[in-house]
PDB file of N, CA and C in Angstrom:
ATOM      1  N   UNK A   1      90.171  89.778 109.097  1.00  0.00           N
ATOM      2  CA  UNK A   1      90.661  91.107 109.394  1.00  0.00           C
ATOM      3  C   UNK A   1      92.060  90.977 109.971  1.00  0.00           C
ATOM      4  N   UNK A   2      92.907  91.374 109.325  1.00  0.00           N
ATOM      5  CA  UNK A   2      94.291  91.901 109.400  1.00  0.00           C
ATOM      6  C   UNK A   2      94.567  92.858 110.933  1.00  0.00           C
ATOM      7  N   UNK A   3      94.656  92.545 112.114  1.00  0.00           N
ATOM      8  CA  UNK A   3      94.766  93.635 113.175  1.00  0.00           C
ATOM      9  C   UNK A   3      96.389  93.155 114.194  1.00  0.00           C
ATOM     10  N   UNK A   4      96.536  93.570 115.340  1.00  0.00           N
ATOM     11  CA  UNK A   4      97.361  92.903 115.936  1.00  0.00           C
ATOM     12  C   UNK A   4      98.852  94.177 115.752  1.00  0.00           C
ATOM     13  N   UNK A   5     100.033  93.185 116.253  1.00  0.00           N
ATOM     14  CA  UNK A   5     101.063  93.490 116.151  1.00  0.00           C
ATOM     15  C   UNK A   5     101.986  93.514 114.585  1.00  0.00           C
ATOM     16  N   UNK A   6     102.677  94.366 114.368  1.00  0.00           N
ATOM     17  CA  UNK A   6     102.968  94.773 112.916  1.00  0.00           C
ATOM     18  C   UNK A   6     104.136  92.820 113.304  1.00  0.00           C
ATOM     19  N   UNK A   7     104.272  92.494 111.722  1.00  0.00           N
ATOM     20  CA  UNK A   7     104.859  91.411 110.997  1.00  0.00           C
ATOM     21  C   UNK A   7     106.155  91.595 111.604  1.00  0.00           C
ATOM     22  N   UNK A   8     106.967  90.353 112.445  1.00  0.00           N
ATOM     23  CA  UNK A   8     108.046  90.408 113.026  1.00  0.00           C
ATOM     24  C   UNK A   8     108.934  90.826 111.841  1.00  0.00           C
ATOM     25  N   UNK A   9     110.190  91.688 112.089  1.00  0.00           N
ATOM     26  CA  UNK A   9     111.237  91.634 110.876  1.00  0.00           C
ATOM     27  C   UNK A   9     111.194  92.060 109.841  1.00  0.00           C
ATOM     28  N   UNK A  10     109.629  93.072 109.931  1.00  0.00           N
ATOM     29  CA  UNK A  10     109.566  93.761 108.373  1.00  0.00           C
ATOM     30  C   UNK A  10     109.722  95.279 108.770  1.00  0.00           C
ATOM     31  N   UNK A  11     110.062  95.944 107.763  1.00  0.00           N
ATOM     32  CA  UNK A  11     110.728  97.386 108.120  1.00  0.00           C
ATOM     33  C   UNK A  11     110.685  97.935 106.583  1.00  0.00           C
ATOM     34  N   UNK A  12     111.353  99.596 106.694  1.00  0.00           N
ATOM     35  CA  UNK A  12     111.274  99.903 105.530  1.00  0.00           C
ATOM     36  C   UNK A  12     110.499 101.364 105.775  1.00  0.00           C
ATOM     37  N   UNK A  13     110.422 102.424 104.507  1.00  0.00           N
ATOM     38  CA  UNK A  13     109.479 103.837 104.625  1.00  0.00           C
ATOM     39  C   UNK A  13     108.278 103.192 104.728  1.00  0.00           C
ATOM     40  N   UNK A  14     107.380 103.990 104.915  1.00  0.00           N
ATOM     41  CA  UNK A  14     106.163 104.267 104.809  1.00  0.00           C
ATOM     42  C   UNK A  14     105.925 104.197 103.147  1.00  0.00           C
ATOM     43  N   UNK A  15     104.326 103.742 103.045  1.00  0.00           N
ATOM     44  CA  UNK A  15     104.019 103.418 101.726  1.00  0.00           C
ATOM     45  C   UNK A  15     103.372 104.297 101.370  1.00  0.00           C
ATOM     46  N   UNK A  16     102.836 105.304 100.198  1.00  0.00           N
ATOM     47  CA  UNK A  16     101.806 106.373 100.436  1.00  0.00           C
ATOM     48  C   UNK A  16     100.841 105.334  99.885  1.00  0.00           C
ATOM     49  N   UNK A  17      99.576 106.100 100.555  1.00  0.00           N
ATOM     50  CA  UNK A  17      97.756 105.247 100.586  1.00  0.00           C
ATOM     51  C   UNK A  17      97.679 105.342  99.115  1.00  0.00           C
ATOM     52  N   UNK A  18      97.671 104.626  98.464  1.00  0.00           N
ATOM     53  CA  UNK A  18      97.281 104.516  96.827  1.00  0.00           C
ATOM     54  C   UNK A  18      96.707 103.492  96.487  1.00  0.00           C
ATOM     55  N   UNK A  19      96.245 103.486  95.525  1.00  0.00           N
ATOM     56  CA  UNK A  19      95.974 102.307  94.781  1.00  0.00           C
ATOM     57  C   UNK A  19      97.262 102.251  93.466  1.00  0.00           C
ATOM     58  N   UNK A  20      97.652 102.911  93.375  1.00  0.00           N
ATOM     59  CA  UNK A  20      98.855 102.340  92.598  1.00  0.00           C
ATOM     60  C   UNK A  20     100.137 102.017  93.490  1.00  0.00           C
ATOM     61  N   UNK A  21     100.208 102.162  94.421  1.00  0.00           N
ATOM     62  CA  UNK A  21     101.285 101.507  95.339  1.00  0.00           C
ATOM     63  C   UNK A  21     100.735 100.365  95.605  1.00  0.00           C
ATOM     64  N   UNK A  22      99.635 100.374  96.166  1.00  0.00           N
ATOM     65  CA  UNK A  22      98.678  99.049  96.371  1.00  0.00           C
ATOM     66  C   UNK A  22      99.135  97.768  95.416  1.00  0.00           C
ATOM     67  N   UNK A  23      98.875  98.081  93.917  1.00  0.00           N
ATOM     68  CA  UNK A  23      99.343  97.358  92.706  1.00  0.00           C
ATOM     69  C   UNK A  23     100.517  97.155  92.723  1.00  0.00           C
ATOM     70  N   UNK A  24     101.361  98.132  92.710  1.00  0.00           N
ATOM     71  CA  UNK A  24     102.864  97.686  92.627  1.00  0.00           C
ATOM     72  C   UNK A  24     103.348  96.738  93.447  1.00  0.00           C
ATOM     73  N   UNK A  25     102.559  96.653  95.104  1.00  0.00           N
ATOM     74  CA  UNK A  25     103.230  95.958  95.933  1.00  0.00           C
ATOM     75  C   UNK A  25     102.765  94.450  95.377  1.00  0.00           C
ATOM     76  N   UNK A  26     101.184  94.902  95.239  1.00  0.00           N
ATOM     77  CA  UNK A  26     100.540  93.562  95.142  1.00  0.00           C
ATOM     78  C   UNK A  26     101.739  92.628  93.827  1.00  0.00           C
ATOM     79  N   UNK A  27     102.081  93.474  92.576  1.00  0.00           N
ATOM     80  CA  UNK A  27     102.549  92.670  91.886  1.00  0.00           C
ATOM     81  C   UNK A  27     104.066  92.001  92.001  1.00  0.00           C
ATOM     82  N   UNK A  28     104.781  92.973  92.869  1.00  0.00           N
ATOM     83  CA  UNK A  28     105.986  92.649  93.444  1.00  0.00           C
ATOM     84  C   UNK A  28     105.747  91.121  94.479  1.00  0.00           C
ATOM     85  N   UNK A  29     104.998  91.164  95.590  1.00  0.00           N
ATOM     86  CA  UNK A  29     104.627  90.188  96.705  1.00  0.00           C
ATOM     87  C   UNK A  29     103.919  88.953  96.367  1.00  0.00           C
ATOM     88  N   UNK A  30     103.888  88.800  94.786  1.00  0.00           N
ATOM     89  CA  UNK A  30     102.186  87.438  94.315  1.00  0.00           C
ATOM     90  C   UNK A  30     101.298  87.681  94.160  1.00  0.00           C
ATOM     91  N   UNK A  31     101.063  88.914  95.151  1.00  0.00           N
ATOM     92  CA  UNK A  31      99.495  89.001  95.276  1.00  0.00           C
ATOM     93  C   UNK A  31      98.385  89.575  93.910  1.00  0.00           C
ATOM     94  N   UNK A  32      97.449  88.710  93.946  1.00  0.00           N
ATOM     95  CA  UNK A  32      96.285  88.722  92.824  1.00  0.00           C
ATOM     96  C   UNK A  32      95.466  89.861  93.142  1.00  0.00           C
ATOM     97  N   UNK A  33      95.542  90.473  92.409  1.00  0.00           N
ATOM     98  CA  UNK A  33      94.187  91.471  93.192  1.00  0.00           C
ATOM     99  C   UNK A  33      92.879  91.112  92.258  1.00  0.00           C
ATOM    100  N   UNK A  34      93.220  90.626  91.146  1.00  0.00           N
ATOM    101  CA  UNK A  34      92.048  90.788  89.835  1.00  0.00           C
ATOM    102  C   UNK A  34      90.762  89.720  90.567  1.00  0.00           C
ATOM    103  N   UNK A  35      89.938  90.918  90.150  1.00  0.00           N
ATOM    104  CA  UNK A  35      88.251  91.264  90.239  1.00  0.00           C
ATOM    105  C   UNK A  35      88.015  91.379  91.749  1.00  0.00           C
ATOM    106  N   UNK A  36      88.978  91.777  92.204  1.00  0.00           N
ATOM    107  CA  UNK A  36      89.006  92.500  93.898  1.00  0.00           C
ATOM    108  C   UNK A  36      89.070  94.026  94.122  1.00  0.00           C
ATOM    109  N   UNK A  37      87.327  94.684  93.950  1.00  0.00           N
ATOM    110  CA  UNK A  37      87.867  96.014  94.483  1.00  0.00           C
ATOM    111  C   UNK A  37      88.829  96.413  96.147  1.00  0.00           C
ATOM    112  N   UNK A  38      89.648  97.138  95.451  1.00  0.00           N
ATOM    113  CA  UNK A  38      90.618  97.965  97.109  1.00  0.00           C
ATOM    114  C   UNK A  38      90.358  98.891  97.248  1.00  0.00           C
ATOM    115  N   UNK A  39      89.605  99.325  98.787  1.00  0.00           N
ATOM    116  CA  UNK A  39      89.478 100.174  99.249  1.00  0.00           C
ATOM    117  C   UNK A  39      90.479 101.219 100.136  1.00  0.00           C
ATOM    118  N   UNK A  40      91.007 102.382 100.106  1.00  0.00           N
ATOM    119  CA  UNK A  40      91.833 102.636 101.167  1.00  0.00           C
ATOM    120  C   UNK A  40      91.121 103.446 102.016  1.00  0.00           C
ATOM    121  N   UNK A  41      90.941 103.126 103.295  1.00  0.00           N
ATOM    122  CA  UNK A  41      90.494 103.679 104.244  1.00  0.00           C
ATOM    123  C   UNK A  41      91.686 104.595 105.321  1.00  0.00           C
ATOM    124  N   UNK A  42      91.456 106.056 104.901  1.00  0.00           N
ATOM    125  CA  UNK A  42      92.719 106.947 105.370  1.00  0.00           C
ATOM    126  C   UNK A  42      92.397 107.775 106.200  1.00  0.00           C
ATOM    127  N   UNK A  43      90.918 107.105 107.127  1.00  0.00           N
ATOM    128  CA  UNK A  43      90.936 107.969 108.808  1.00  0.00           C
ATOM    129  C   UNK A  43      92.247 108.103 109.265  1.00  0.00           C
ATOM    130  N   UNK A  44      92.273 109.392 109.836  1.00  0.00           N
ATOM    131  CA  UNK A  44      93.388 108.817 110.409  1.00  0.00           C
ATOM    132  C   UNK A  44      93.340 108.608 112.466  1.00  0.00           C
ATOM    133  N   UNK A  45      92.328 108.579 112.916  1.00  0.00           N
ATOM    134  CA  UNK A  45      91.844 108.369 113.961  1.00  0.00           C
ATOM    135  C   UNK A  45      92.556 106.175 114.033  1.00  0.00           C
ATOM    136  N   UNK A  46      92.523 105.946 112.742  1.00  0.00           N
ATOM    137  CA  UNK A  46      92.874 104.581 113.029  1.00  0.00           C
ATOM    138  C   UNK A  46      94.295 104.177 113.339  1.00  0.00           C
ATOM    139  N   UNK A  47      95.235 105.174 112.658  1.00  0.00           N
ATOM    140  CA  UNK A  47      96.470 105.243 112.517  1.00  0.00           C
ATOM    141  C   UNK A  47      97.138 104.740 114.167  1.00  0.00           C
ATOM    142  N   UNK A  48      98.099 103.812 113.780  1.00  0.00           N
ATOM    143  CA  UNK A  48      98.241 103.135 115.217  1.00  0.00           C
ATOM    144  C   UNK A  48      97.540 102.270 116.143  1.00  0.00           C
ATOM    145  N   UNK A  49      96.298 102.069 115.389  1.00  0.00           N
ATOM    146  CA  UNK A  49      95.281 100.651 116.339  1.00  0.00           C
ATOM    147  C   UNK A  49      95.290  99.672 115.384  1.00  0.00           C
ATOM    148  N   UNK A  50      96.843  99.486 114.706  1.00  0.00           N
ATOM    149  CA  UNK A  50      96.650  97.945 114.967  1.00  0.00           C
ATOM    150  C   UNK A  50      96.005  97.361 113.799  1.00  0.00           C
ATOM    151  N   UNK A  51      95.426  97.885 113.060  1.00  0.00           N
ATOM    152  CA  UNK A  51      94.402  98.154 112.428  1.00  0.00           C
ATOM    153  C   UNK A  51      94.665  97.893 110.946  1.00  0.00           C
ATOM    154  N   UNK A  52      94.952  96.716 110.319  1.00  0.00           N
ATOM    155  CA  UNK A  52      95.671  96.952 108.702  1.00  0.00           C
ATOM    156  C   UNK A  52      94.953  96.684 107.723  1.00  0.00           C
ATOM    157  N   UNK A  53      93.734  95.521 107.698  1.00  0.00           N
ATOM    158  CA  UNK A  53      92.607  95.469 106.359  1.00  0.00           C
ATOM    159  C   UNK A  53      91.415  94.487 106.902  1.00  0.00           C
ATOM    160  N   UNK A  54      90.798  94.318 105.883  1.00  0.00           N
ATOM    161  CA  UNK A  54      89.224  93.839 106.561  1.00  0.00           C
ATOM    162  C   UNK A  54      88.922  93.434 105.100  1.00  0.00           C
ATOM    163  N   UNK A  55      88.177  92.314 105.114  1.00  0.00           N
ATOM    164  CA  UNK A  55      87.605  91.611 103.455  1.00  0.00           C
ATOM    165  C   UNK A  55      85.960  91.462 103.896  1.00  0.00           C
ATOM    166  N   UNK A  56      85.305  92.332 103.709  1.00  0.00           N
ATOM    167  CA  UNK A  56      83.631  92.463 104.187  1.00  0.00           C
ATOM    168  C   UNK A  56      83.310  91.166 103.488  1.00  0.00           C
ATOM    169  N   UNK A  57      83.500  91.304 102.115  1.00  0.00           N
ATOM    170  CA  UNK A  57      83.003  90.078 101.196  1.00  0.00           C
ATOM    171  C   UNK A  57      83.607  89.951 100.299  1.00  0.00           C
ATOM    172  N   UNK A  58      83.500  88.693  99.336  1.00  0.00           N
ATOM    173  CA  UNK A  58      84.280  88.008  98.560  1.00  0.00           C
ATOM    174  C   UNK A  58      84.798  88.904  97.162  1.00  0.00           C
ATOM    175  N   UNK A  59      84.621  90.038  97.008  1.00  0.00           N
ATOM    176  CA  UNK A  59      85.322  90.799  95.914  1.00  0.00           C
ATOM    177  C   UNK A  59      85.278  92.239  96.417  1.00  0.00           C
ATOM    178  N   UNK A  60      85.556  92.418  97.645  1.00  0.00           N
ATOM    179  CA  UNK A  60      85.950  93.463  98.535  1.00  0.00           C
ATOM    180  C   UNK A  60      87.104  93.398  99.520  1.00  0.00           C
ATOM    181  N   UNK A  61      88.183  94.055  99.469  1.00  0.00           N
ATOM    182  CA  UNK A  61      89.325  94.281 100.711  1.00  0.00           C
ATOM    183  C   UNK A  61      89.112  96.136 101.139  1.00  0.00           C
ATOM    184  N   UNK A  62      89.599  95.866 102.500  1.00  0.00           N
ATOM    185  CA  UNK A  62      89.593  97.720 102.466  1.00  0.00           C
ATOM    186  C   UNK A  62      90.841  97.239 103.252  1.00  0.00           C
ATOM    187  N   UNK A  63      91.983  98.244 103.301  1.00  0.00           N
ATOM    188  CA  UNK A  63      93.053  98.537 103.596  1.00  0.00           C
ATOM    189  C   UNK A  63      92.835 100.039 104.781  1.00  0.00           C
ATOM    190  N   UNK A  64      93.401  99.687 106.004  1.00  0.00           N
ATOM    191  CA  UNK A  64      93.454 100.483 106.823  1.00  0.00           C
ATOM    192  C   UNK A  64      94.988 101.104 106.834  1.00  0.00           C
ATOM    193  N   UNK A  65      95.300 102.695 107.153  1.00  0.00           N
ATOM    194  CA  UNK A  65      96.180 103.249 107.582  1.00  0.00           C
ATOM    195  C   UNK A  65      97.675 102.535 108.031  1.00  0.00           C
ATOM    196  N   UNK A  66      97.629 101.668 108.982  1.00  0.00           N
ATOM    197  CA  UNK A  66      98.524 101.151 109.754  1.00  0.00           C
ATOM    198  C   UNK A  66      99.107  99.974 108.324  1.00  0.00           C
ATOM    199  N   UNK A  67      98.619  99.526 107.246  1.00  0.00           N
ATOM    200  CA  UNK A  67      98.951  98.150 106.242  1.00  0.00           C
ATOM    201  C   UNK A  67     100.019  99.501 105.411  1.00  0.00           C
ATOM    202  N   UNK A  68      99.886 100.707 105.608  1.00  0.00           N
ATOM    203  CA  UNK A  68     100.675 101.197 105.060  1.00  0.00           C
ATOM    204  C   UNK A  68     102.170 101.981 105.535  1.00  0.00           C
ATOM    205  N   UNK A  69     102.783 101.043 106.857  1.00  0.00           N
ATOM    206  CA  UNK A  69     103.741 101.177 107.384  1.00  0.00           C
ATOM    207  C   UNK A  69     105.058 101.113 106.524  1.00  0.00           C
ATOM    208  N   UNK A  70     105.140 100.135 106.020  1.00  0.00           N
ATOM    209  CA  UNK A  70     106.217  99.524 104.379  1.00  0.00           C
ATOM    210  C   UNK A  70     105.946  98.971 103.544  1.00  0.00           C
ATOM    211  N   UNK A  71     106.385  98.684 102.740  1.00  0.00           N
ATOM    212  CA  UNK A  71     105.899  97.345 101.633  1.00  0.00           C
ATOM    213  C   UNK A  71     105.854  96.090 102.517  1.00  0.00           C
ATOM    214  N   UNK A  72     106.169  95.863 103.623  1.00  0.00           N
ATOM    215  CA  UNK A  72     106.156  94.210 103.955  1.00  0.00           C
ATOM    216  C   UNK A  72     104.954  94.537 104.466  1.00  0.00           C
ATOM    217  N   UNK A  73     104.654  94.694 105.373  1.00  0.00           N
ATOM    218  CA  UNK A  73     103.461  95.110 105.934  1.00  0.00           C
ATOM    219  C   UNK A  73     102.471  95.091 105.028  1.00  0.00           C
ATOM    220  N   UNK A  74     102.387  96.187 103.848  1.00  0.00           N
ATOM    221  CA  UNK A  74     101.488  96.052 102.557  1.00  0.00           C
ATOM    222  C   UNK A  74     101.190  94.536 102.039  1.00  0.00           C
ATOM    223  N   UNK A  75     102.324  94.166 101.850  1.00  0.00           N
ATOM    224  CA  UNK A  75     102.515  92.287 101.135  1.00  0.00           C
ATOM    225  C   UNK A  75     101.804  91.775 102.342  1.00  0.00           C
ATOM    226  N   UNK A  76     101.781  91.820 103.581  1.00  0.00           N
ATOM    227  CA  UNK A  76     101.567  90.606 104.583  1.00  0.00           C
ATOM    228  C   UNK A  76     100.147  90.908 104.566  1.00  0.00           C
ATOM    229  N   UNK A  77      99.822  91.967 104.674  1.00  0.00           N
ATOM    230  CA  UNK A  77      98.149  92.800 104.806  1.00  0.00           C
ATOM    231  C   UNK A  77      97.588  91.814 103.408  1.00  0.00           C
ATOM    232  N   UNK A  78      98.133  92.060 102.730  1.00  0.00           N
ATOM    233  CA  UNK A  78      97.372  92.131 101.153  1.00  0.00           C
ATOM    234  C   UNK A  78      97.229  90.145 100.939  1.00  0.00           C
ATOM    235  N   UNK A  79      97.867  89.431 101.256  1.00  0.00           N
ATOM    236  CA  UNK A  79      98.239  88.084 101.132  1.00  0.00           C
ATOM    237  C   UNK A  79      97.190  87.494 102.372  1.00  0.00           C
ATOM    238  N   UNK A  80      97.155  88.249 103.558  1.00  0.00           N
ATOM    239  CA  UNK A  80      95.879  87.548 104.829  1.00  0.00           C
ATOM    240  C   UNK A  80      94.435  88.205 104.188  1.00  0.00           C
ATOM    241  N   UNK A  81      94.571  89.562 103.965  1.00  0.00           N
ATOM    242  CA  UNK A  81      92.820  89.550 103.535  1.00  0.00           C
ATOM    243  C   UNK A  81      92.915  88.795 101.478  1.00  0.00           C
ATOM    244  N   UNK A  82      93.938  88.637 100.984  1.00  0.00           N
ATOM    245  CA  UNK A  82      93.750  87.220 100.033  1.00  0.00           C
ATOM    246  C   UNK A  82      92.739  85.872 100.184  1.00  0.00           C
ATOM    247  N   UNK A  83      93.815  85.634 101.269  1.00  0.00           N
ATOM    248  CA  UNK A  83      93.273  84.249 102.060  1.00  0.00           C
ATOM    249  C   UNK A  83      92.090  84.585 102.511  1.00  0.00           C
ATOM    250  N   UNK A  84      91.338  85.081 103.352  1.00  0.00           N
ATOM    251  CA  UNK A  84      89.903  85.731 103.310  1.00  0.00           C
ATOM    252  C   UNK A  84      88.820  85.317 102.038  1.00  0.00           C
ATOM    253  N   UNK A  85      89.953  86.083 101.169  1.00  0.00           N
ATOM    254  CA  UNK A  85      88.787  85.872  99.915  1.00  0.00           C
ATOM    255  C   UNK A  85      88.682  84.518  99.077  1.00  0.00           C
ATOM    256  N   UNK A  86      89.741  83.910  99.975  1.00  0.00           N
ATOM    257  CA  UNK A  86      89.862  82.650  99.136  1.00  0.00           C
ATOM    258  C   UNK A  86      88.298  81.570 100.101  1.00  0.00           C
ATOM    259  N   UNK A  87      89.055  81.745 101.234  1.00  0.00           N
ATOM    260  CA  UNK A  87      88.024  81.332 102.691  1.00  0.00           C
ATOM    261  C   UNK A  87      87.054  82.109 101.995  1.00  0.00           C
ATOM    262  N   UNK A  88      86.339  82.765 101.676  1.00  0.00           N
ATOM    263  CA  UNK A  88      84.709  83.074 101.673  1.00  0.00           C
ATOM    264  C   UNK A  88      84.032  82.755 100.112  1.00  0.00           C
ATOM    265  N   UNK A  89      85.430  82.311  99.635  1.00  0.00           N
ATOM    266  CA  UNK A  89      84.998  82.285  98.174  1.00  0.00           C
ATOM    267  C   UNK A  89      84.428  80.291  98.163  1.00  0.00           C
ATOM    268  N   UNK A  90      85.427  79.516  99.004  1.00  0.00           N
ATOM    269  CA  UNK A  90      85.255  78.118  99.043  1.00  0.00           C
ATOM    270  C   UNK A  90      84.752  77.663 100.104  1.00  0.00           C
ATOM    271  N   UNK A  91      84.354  78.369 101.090  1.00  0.00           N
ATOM    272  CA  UNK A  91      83.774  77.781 102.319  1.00  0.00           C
ATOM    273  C   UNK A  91      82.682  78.547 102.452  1.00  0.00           C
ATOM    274  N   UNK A  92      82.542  80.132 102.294  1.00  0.00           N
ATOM    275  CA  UNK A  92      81.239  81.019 102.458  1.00  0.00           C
ATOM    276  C   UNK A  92      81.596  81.792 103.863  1.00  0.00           C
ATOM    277  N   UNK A  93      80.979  82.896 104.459  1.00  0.00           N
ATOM    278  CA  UNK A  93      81.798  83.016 105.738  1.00  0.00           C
ATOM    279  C   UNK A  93      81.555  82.290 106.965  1.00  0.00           C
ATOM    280  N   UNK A  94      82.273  82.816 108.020  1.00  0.00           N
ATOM    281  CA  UNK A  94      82.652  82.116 108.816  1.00  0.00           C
ATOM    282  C   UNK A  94      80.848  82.065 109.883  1.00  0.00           C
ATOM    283  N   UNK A  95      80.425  81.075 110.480  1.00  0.00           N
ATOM    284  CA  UNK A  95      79.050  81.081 111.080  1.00  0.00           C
ATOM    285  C   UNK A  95      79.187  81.000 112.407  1.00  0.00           C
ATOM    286  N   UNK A  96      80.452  81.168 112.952  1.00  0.00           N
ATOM    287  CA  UNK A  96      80.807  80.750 114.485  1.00  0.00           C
ATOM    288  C   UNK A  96      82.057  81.179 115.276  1.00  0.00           C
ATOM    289  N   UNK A  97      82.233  81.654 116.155  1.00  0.00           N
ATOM    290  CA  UNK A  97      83.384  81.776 116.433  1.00  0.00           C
ATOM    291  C   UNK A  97      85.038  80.883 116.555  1.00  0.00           C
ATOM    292  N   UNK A  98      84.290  79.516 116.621  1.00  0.00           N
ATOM    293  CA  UNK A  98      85.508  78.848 116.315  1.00  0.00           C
ATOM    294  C   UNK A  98      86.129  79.050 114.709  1.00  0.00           C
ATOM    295  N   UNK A  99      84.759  78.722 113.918  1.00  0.00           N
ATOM    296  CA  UNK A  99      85.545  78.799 112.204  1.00  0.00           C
ATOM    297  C   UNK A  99      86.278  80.266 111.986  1.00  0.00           C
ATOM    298  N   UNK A 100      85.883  81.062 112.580  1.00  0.00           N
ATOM    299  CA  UNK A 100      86.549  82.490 112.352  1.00  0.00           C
ATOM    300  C   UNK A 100      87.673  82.269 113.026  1.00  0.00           C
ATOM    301  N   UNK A 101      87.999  81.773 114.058  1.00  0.00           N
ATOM    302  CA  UNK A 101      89.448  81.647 114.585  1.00  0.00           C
ATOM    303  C   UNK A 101      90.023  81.165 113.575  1.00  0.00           C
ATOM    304  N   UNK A 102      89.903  80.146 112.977  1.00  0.00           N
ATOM    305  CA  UNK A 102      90.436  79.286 112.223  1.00  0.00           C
ATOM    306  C   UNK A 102      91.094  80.124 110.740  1.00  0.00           C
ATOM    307  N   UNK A 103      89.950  80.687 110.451  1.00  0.00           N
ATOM    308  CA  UNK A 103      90.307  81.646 109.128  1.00  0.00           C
ATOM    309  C   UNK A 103      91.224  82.367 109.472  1.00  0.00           C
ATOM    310  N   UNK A 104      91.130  82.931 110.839  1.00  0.00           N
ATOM    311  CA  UNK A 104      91.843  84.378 111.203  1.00  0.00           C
ATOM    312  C   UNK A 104      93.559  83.309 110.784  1.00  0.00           C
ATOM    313  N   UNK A 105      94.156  82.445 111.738  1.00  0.00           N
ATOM    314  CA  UNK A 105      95.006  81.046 111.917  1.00  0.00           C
ATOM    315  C   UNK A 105      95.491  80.932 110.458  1.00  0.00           C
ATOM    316  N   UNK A 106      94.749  81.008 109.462  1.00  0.00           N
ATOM    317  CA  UNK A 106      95.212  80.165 108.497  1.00  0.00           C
ATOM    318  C   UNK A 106      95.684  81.386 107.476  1.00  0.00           C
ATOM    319  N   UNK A 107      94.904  82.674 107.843  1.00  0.00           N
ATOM    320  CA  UNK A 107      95.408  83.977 106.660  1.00  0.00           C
ATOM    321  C   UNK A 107      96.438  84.187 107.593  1.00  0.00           C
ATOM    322  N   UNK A 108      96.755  84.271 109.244  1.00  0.00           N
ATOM    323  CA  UNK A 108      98.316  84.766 109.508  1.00  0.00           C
ATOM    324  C   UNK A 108      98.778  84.106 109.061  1.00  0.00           C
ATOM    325  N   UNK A 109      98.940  83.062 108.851  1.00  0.00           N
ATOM    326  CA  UNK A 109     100.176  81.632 108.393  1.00  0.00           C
ATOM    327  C   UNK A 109     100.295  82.032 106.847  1.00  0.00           C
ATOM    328  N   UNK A 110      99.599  82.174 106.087  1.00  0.00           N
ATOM    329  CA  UNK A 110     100.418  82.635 104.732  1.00  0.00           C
ATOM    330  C   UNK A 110     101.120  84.190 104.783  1.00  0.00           C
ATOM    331  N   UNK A 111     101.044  84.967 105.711  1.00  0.00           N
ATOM    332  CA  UNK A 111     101.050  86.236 105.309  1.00  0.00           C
ATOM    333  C   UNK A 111     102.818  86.110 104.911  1.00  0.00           C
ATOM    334  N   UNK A 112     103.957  85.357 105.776  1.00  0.00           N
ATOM    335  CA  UNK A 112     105.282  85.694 105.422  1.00  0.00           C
ATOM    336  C   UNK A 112     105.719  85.277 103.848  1.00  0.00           C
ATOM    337  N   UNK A 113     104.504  84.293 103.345  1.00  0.00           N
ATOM    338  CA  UNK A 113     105.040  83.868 102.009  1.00  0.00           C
ATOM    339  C   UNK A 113     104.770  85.136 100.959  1.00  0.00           C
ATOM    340  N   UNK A 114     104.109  86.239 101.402  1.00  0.00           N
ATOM    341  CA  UNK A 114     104.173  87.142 100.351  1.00  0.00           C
ATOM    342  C   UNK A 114     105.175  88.004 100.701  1.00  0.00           C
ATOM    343  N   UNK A 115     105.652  88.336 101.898  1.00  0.00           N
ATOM    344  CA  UNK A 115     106.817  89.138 102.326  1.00  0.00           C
ATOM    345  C   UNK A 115     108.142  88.202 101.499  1.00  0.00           C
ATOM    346  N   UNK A 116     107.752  86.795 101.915  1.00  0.00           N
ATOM    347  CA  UNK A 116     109.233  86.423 101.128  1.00  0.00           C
ATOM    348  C   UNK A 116     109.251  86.451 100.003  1.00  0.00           C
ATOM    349  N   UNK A 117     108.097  86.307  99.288  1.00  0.00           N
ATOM    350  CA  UNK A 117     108.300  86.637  97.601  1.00  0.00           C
ATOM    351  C   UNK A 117     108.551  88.076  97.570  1.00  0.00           C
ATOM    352  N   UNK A 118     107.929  89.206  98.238  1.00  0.00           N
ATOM    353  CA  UNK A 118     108.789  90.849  97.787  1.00  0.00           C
ATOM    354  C   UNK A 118     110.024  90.321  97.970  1.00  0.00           C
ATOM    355  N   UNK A 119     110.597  90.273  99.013  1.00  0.00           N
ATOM    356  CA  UNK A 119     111.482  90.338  99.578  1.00  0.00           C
ATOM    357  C   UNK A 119     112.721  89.454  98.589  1.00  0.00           C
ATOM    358  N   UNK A 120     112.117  88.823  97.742  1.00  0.00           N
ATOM    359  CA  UNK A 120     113.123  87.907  96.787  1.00  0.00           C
ATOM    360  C   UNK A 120     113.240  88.550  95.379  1.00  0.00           C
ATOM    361  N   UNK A 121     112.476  89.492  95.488  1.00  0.00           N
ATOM    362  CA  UNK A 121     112.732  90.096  94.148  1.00  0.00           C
ATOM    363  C   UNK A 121     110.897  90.238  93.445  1.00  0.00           C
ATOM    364  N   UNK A 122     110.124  89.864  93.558  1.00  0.00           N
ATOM    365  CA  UNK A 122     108.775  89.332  93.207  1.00  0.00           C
ATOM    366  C   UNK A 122     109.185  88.639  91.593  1.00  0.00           C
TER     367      UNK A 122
END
């Protein structure tokens, strides 16, 4: 789960909640979406907590309110619950609180490589 402080250095409009913005970013940033349903979740009670996506299970992402601040944000959201699905697809989920740290650790650490691929042109 994608939560926390928005991605140092990314900026930009607001994205509207779509699934075709969703796509566009995804294809601009690397990101794979294929055989990954996206959910957009557009409470807006969430708006401002921080709050950007969640991967329940291995061919599920839901996208919260706040992942739709800019496209970087979108790319960084979309590239950590990736990694998620990669983590539950080759390891299964997490059974402990340390391995979940670890997942959480290893989807922030890719998230700038999809900002730098938008950001280069995709």
């Amino acid at each position: 789960m994608r939560q926390g402080a928005a991605l140092p250095g990314t900026g930009g409009s607001a994205v509207e909640p779509s699934l075709d913005a969703v796509q566009g970013v995804a294809s601009r940033s690397g990101a794979d979406l294929g055989g990954i349903k996206v959910t957009i979740n557009q409470d807006e009670e969430l708006l401002g907590r921080q709050l950007y996506g969640h991967t329940p299970d291995v061919g599920n992402i839901t996208l919260y309110p706040d992942a739709f601040a800019n496209e970087e944000t979108l790319a960084a959201t979309l590239g950590h619950e990736l990694n998620h699905v990669y983590q539950l697809r080759m390891f299964g989920p997490a059974l402990d609180s340390a391995t979940a740290g670890l997942y959480e650790s290893a989807s922030y650490a890719v998230e700038q490589s999809y900002v730098d691929f938008l950001r280069a042109g995709g």
